[in-house]
PDB file of N, CA and C in Angstrom:
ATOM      1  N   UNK A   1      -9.044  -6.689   0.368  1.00  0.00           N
ATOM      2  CA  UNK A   1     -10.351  -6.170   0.666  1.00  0.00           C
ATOM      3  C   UNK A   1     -10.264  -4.662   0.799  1.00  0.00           C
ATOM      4  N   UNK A   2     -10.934  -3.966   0.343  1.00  0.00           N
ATOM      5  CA  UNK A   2     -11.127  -2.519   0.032  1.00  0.00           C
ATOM      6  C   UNK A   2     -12.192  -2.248   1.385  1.00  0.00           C
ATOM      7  N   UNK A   3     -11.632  -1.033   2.159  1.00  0.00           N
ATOM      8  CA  UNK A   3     -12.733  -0.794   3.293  1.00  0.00           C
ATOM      9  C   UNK A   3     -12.538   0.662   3.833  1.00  0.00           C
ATOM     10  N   UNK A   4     -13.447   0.837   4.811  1.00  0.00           N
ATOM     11  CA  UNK A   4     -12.891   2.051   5.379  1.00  0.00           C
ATOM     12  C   UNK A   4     -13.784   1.795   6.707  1.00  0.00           C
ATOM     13  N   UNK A   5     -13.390   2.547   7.470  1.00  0.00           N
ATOM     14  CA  UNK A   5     -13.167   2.896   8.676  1.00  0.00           C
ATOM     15  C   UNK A   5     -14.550   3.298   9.022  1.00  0.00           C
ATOM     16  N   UNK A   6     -15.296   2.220  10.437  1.00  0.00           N
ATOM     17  CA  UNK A   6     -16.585   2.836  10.615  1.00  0.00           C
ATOM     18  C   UNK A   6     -17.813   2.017   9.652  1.00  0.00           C
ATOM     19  N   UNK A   7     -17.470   0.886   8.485  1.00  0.00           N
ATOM     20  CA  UNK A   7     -18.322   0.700   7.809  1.00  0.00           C
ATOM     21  C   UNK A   7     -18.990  -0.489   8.598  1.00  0.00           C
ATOM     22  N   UNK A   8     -20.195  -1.163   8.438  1.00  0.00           N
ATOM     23  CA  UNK A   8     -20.439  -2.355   9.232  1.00  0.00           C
ATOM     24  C   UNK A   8     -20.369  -3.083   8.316  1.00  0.00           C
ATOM     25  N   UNK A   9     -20.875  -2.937   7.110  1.00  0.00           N
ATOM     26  CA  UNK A   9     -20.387  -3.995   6.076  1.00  0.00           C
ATOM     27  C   UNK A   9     -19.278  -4.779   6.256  1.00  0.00           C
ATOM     28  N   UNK A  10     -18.581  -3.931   6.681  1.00  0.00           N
ATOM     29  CA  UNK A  10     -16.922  -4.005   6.015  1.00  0.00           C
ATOM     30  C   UNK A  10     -16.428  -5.111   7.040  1.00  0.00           C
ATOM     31  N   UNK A  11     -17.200  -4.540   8.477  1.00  0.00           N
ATOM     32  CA  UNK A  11     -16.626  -5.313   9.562  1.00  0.00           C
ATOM     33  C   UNK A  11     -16.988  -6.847   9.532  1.00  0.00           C
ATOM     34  N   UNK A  12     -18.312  -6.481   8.855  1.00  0.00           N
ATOM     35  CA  UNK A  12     -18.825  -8.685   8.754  1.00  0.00           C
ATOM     36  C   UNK A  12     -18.534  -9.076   7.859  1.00  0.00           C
ATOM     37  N   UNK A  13     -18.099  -8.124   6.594  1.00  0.00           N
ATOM     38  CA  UNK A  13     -16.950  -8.855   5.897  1.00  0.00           C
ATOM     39  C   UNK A  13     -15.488 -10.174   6.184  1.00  0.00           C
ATOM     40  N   UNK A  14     -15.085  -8.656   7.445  1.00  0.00           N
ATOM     41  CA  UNK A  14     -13.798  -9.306   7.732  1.00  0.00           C
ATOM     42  C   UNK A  14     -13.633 -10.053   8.793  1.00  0.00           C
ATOM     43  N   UNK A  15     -14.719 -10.628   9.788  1.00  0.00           N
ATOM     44  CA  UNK A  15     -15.281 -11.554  10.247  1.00  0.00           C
ATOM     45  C   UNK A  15     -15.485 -12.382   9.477  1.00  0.00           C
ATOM     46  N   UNK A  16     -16.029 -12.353   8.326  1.00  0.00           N
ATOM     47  CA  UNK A  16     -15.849 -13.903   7.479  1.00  0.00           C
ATOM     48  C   UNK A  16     -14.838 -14.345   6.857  1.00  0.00           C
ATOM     49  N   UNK A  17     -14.022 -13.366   6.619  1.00  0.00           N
ATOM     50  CA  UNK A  17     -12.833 -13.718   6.113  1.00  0.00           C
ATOM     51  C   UNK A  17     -11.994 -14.436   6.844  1.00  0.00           C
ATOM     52  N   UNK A  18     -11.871 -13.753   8.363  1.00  0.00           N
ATOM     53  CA  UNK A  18     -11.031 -14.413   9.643  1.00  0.00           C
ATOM     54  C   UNK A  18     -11.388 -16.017   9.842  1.00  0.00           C
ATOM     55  N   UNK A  19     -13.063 -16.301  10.084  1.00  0.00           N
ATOM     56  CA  UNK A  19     -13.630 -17.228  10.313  1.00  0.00           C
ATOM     57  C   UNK A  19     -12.983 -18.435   8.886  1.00  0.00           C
ATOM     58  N   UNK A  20     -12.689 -18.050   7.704  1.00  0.00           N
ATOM     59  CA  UNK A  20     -12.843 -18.812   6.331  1.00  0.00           C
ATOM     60  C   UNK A  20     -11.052 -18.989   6.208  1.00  0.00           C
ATOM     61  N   UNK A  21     -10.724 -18.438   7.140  1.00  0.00           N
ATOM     62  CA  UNK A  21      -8.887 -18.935   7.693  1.00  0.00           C
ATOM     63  C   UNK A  21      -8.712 -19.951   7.486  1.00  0.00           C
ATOM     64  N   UNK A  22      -9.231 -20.346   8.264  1.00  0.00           N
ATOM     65  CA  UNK A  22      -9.455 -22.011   8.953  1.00  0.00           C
ATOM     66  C   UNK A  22      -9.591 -22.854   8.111  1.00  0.00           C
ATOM     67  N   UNK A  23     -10.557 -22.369   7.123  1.00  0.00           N
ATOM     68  CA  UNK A  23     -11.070 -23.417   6.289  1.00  0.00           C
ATOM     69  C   UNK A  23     -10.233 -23.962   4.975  1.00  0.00           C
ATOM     70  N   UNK A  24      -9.531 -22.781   4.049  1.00  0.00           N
ATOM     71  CA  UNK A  24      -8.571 -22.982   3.157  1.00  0.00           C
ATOM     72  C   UNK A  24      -7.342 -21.970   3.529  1.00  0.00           C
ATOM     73  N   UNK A  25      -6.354 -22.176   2.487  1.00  0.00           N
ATOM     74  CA  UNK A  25      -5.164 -21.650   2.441  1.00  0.00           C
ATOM     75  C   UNK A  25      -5.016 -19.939   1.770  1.00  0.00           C
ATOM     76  N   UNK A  26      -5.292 -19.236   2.206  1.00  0.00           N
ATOM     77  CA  UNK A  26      -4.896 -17.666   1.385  1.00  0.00           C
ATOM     78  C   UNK A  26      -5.067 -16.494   2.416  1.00  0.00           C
ATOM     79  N   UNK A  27      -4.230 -15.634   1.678  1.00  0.00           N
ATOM     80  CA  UNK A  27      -4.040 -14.083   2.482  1.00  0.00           C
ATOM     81  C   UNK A  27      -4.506 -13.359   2.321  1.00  0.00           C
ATOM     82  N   UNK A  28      -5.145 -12.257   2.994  1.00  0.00           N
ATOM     83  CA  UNK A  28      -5.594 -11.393   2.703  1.00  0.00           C
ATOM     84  C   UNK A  28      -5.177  -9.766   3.484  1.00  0.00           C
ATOM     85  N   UNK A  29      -6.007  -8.631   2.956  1.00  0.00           N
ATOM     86  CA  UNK A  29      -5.084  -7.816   4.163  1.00  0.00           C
ATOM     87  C   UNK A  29      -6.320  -6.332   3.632  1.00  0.00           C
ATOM     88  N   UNK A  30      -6.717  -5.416   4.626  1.00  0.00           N
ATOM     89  CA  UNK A  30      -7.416  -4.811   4.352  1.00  0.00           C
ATOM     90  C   UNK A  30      -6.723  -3.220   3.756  1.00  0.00           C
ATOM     91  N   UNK A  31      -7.085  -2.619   2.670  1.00  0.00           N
ATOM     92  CA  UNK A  31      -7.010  -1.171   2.176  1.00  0.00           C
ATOM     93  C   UNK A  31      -7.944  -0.098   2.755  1.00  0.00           C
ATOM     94  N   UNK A  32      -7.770   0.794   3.364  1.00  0.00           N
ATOM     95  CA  UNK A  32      -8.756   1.537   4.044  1.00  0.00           C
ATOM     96  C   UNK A  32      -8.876   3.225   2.511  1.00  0.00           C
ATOM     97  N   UNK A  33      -9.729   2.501   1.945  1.00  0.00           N
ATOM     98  CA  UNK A  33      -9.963   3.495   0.500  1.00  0.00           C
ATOM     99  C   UNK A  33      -9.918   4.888   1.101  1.00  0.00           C
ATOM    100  N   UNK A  34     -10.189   5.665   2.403  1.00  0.00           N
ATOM    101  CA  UNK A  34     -10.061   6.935   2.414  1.00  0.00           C
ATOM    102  C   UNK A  34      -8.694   7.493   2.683  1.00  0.00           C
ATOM    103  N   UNK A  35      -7.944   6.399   2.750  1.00  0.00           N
ATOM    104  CA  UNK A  35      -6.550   6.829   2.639  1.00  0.00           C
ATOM    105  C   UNK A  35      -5.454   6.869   1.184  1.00  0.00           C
ATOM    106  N   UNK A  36      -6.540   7.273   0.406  1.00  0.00           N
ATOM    107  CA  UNK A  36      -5.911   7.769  -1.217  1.00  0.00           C
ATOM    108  C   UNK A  36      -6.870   7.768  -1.932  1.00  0.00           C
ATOM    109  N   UNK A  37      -6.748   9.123  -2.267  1.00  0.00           N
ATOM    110  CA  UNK A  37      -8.215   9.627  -3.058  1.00  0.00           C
ATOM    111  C   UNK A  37      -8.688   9.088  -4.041  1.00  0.00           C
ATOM    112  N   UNK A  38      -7.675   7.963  -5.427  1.00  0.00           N
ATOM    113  CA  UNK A  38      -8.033   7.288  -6.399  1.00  0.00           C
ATOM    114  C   UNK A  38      -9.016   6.357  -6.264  1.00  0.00           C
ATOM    115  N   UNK A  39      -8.278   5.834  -4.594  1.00  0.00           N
ATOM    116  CA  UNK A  39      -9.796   4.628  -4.326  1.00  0.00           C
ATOM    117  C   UNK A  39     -10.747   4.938  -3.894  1.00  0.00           C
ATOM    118  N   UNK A  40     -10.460   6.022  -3.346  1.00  0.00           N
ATOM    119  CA  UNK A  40     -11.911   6.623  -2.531  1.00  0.00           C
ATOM    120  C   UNK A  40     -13.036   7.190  -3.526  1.00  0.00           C
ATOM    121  N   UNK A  41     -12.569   8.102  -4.699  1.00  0.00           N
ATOM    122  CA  UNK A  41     -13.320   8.226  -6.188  1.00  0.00           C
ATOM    123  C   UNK A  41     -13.906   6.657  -6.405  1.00  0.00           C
ATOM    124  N   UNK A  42     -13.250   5.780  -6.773  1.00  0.00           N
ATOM    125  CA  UNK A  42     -13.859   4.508  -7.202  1.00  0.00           C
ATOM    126  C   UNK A  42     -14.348   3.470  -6.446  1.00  0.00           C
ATOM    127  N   UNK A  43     -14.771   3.066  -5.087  1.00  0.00           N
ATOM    128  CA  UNK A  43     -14.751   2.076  -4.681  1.00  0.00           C
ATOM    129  C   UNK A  43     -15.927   3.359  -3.332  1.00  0.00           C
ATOM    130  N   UNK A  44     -15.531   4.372  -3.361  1.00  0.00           N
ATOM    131  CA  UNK A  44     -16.664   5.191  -2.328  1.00  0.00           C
ATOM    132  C   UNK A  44     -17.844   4.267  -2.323  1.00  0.00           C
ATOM    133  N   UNK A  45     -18.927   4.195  -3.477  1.00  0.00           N
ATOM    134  CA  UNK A  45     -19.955   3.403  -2.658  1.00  0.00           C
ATOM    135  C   UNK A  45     -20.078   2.486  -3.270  1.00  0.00           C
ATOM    136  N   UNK A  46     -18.842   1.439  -3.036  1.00  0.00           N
ATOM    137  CA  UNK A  46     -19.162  -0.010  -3.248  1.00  0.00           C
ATOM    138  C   UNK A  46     -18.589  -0.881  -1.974  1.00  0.00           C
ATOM    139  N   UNK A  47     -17.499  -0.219  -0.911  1.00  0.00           N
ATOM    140  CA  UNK A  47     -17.263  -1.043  -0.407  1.00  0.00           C
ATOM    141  C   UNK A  47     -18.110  -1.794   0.857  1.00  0.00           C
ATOM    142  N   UNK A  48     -17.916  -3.215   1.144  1.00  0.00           N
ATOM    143  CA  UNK A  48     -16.479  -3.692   1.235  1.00  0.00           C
ATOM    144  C   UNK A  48     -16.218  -4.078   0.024  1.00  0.00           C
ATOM    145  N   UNK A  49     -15.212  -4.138  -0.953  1.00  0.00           N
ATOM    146  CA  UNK A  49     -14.881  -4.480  -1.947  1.00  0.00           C
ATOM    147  C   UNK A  49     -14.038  -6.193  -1.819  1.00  0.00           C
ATOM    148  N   UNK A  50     -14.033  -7.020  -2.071  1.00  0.00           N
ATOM    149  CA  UNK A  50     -13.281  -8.068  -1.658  1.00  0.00           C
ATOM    150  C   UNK A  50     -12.534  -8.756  -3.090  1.00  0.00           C
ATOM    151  N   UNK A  51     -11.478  -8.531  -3.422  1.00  0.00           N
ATOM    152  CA  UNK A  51     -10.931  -8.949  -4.835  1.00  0.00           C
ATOM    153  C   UNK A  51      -9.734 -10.030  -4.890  1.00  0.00           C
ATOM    154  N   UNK A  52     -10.202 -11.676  -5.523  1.00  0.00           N
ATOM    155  CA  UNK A  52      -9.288 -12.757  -5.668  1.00  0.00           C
ATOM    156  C   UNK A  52      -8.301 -12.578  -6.833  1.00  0.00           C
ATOM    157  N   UNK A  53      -7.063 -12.464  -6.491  1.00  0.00           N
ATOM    158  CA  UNK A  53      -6.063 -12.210  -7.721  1.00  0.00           C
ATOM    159  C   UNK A  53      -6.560 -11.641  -8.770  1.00  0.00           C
ATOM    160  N   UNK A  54      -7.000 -10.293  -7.608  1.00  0.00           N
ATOM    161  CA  UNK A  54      -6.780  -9.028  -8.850  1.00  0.00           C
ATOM    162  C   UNK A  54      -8.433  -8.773  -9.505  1.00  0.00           C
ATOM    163  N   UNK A  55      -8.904 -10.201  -9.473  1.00  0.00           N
ATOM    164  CA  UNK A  55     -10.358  -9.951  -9.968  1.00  0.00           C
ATOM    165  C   UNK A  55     -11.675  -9.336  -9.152  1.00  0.00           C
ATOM    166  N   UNK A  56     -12.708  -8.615  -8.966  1.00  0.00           N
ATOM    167  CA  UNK A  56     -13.137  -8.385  -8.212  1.00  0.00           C
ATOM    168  C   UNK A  56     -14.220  -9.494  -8.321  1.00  0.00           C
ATOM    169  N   UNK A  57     -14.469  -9.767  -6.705  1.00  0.00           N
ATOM    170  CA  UNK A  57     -15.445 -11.302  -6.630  1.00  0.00           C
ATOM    171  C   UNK A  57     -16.360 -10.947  -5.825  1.00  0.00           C
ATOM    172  N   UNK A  58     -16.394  -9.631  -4.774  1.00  0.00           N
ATOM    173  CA  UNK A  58     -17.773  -9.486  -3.917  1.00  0.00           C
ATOM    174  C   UNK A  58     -17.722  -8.252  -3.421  1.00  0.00           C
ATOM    175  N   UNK A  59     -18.810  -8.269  -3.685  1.00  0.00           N
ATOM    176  CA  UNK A  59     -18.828  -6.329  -3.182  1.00  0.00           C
ATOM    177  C   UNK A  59     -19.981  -6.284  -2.069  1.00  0.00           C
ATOM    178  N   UNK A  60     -20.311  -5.269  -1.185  1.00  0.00           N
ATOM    179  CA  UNK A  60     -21.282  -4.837  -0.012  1.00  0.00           C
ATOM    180  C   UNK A  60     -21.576  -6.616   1.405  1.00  0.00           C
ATOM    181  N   UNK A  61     -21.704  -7.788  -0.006  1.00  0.00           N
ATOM    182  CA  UNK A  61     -21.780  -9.478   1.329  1.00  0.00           C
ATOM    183  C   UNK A  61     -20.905 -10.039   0.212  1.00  0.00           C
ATOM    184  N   UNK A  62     -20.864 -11.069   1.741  1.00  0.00           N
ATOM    185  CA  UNK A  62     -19.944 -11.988   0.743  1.00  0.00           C
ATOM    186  C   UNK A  62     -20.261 -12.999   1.804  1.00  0.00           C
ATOM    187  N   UNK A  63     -20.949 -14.026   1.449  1.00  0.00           N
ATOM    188  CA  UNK A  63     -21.354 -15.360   2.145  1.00  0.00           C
ATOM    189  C   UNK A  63     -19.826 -16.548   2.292  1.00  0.00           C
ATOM    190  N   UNK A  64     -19.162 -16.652   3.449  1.00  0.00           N
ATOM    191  CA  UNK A  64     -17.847 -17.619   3.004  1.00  0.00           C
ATOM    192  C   UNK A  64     -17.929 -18.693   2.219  1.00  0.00           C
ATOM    193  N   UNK A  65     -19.355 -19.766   2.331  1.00  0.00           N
ATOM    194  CA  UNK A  65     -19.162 -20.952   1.405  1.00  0.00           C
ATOM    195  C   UNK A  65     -18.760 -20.294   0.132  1.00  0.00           C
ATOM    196  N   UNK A  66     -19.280 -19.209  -0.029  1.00  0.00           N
ATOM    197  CA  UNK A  66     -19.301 -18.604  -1.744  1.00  0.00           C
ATOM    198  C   UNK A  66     -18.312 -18.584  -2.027  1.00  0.00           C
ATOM    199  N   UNK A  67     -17.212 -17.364  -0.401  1.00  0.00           N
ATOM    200  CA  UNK A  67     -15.762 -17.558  -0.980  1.00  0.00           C
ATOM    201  C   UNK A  67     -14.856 -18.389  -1.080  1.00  0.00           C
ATOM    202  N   UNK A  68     -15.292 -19.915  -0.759  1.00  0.00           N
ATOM    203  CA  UNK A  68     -14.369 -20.730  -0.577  1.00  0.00           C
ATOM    204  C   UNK A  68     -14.179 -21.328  -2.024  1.00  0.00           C
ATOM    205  N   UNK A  69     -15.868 -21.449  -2.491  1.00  0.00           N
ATOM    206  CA  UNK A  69     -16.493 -21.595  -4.425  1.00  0.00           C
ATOM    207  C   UNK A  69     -15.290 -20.688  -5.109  1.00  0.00           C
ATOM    208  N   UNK A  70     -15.019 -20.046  -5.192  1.00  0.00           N
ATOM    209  CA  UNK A  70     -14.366 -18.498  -5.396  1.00  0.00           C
ATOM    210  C   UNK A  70     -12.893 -18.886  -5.252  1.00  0.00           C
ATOM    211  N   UNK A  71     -12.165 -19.362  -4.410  1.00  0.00           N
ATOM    212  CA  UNK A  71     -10.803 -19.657  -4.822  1.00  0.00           C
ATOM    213  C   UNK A  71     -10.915 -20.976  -4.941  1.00  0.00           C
ATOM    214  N   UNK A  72     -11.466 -21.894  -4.646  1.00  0.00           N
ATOM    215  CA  UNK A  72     -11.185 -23.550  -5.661  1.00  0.00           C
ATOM    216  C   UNK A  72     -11.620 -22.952  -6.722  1.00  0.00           C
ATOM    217  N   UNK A  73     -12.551 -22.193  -7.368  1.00  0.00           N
ATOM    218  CA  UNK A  73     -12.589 -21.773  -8.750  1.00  0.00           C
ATOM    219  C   UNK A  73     -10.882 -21.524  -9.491  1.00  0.00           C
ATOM    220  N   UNK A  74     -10.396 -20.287  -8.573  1.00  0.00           N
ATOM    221  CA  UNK A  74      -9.189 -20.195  -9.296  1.00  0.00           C
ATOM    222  C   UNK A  74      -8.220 -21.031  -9.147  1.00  0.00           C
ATOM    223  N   UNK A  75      -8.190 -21.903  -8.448  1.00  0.00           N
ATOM    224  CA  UNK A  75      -6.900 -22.859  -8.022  1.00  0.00           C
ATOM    225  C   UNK A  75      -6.903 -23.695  -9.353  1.00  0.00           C
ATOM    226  N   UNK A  76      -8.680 -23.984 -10.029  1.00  0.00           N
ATOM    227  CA  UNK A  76      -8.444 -25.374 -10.829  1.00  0.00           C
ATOM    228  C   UNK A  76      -8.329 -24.418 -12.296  1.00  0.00           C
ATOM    229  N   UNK A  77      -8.525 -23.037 -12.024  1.00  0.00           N
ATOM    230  CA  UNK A  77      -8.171 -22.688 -13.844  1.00  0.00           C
ATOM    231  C   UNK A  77      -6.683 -22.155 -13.626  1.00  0.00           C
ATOM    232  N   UNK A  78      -6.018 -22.290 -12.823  1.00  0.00           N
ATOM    233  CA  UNK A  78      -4.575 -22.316 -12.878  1.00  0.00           C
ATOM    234  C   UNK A  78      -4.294 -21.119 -12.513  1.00  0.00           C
ATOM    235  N   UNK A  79      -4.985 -20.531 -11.809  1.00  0.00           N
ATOM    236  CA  UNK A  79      -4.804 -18.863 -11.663  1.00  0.00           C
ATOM    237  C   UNK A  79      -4.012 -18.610 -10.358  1.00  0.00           C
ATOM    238  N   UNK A  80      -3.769 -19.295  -9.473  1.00  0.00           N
ATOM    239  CA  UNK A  80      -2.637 -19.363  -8.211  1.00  0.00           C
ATOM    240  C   UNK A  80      -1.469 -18.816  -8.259  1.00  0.00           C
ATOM    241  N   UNK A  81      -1.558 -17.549  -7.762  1.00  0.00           N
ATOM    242  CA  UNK A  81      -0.453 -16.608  -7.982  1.00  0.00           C
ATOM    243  C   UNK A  81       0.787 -17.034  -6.807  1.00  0.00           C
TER     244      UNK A  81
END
């Protein structure tokens, strides 16, 4: 998850993420984009950015049923890194 510091987005982002623990199996870990200017150029006004193996899957909300849709998606096209 792509974030920075101070966003509220970002924070009920990662409240759903914590909460969606529970529910299936995967890791996650937050990037704070103003700490390297490449991301901060690209991702400045999109985050929270939230990206499943590599793909980007939700940007500004992200509803958990959606993300749970979102990795059984990749589990059954074989994409389980």
């Amino acid at each position: 998850m792509y974030s920075r510091e101070g966003c509220h987005l970002c924070d009920v982002v990662k409240d759903t993420l914590r909460q969606m623990e529970g529910e299936a199996e995967f890791q996650w870990q937050v990037v704070d984009i103003d700490g390297d200017p490449e991301l901060r150029e690209k991702f400045n006004e999109e985050v929270p950015v939230v990206f499943i193996d590599g793909r980007k899957a939700f940007k500004y909300h992200m509803d958990g049923r959606q993300f749970l849709r979102a990795l059984a998606g990749r589990e059954s096209t074989g994409g389980v890194s």
